[in-house]
Protein backbone atom coordinates (compact mmCIF):
# COMPACT_ATOMS: atom_id res chain seq x y z
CA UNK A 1 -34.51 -20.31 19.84
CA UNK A 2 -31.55 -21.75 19.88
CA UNK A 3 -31.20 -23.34 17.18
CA UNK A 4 -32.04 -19.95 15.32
CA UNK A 5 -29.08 -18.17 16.92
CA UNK A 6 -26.69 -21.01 16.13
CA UNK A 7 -28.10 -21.12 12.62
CA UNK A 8 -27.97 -17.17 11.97
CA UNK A 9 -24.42 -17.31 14.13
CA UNK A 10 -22.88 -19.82 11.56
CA UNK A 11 -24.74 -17.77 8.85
CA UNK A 12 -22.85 -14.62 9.80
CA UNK A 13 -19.57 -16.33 9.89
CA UNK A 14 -19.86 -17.75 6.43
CA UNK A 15 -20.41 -14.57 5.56
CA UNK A 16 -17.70 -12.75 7.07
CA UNK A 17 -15.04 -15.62 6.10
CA UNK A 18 -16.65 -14.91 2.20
CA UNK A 19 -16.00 -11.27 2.40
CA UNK A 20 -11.99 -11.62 3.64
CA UNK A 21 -9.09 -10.53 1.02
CA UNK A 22 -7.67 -13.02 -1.20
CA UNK A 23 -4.34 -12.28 1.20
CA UNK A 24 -2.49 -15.70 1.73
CA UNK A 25 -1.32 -17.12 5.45
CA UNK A 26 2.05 -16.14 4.18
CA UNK A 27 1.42 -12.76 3.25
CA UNK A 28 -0.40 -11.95 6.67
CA UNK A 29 2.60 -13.32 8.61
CA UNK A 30 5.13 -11.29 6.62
CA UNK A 31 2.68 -8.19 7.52
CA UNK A 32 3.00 -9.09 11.44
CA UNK A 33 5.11 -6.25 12.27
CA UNK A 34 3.04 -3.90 10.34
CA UNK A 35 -0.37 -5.12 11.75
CA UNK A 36 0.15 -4.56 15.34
CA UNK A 37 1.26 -0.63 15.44
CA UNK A 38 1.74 -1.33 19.25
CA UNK A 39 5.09 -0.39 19.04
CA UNK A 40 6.33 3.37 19.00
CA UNK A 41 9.23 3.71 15.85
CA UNK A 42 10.91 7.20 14.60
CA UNK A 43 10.84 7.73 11.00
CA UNK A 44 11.70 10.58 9.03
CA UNK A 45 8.96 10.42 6.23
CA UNK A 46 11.22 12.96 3.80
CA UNK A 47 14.08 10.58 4.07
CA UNK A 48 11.90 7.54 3.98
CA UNK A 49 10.38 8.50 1.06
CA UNK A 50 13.77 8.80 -0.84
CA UNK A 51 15.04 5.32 0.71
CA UNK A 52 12.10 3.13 -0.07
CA UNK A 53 11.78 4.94 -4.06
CA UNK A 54 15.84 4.30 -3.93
CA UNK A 55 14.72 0.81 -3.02
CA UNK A 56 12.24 0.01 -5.60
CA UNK A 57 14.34 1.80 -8.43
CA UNK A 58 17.13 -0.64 -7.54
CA UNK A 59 15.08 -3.68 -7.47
CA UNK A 60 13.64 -3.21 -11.00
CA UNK A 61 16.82 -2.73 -12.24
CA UNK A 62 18.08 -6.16 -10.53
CA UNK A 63 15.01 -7.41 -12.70
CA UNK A 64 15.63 -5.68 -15.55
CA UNK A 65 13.31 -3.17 -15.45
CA UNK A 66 13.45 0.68 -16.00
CA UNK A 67 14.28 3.43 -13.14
CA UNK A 68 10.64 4.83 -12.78
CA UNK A 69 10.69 8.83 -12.70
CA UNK A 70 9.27 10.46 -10.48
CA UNK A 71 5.72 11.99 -10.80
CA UNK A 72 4.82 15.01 -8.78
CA UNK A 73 1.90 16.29 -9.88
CA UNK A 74 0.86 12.55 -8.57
CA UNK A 75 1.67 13.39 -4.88
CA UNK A 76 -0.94 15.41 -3.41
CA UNK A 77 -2.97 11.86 -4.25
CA UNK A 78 -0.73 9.33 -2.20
CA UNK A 79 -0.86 12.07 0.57
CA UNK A 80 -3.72 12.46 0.22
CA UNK A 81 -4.51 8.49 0.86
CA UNK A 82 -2.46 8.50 3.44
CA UNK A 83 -4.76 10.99 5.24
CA UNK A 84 -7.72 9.43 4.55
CA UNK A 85 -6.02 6.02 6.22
CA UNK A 86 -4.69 7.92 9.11
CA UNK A 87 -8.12 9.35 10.10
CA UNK A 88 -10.03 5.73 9.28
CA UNK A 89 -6.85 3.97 11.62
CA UNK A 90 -6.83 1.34 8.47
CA UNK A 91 -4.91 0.14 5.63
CA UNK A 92 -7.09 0.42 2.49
CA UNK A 93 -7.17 0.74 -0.99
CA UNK A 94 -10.38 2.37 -0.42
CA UNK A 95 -11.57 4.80 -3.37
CA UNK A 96 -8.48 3.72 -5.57
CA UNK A 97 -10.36 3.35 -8.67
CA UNK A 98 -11.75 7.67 -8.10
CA UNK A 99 -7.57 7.94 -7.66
CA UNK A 100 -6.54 6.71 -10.31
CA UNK A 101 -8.88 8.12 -12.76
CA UNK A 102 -7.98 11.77 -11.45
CA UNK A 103 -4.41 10.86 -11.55
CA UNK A 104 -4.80 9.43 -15.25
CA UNK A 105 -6.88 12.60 -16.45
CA UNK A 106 -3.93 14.92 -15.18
CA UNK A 107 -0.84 12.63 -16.47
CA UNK A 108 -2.66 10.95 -19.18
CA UNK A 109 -1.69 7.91 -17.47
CA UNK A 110 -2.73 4.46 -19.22
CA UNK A 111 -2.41 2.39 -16.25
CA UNK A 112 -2.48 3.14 -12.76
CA UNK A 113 -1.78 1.11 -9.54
CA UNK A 114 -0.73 1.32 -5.66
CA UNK A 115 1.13 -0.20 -2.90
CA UNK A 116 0.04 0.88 0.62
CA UNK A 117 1.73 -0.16 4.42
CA UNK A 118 1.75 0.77 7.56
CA UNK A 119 3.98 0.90 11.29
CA UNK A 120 6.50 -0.58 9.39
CA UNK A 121 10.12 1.05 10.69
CA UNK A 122 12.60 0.65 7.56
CA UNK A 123 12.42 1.22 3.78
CA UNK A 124 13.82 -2.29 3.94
CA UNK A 125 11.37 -4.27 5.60
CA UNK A 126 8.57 -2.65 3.52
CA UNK A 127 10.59 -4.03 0.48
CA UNK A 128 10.76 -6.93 1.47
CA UNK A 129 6.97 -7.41 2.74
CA UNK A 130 5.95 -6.02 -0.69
CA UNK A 131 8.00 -8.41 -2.21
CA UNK A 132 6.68 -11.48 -0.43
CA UNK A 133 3.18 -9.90 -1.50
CA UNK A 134 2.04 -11.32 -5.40
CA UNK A 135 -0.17 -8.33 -5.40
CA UNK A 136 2.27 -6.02 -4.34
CA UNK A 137 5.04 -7.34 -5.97
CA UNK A 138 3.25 -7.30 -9.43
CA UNK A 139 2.57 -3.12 -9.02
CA UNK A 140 6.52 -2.86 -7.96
CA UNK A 141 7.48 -4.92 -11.06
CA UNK A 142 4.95 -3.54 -13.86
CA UNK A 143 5.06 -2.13 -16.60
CA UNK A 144 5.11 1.36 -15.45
CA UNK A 145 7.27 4.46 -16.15
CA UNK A 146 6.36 7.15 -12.96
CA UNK A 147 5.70 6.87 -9.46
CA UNK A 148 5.67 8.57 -6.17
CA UNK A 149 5.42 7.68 -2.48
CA UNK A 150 4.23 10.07 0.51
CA UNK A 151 5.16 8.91 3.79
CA UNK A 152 3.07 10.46 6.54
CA UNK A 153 2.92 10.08 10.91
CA UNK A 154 -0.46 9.43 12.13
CA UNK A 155 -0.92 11.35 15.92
CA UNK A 156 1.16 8.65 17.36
CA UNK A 157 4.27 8.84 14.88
CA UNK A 158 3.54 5.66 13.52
CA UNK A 159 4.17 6.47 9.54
CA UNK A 160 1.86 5.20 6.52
CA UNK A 161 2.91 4.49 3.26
CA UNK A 162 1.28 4.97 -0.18
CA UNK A 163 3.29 4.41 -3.53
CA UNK A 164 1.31 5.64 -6.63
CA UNK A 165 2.45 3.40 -9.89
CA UNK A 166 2.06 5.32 -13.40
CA UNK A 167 2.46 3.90 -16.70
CA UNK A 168 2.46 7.27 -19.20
CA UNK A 169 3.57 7.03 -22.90
């Protein structure tokens, strides 16, 4: 009997260690801060919305890149998200490809793609963490021409961040 639990234990943790994000060690340390949420921060989501898009806009330029415009009607989807994380308590991606088809059928978008955080307490830091992120980094850099960010307070004030990437021609 044993041996069966120890067998089906080691069976479950392959498993688990299969299913895990393709995140590296360095990307999970730079999201420390972000991770634990034990800490209460204030954050004014209207003016952290403005700082972090001020933020990206400037690094793309640094890199070359165009200022991306702004994209309204693609809001009500990163709030949206940001809802739908708040009541799950998670950072997801969850039901991005149902997002981004909706948000390409209004725009006529040809490419669509997201950056998400969470707890984190300046425009800066998320930068930064994004940056550190290959994943994240490559939405931030593409080839896109719209975005837009909603920053929203979960029950405890900690804020949660989606940015919605557009490319529309």
């Amino acid at each position: 009997m044993k041996k069966l639990f120890g067998t089906l234990l080691a069976v479950g943790l392959a498993l688990v260690v299969s299913m895990c994000s393709t995140t590296t060690i360095e990307e999970e340390q730079d999201y420390t801060e972000a991770q634990l949420g034990n800490e209460k921060v204030t954050v004014d989501p209207v003016s952290m919305e403005e700082e972090l898009l001020d933020l990206v806009n400037d690094h793309r330029v640094s890199i070359g890149k165009i200022v991306l415009q702004d994209s309204q009607s693609s809001y009500k989807y990163a709030e949206e998200h940001n809802q739908y994380m708040i009541s799950h308590n998670k950072l997801s991606h969850d039901n991005f490809e149902d997002r981004a088809t909706q948000i390409a059928a209004e725009t006529n978008a040809v490419s669509v793609s997201e950056n998400v955080a969470r707890y984190y307490s300046s425009a800066e830091i998320i930068l930064q963490a994004w940056l550190n992120s290959s994943s994240h980094r490559a939405a931030m850099e593409g080839d896109f021409t719209h975005t837009t960010l909603s920053v929203q307070l979960d029950k405890d004030g900690r804020p949660y961040y989606t940015q919605i990437f557009l490319k529309v021609e």
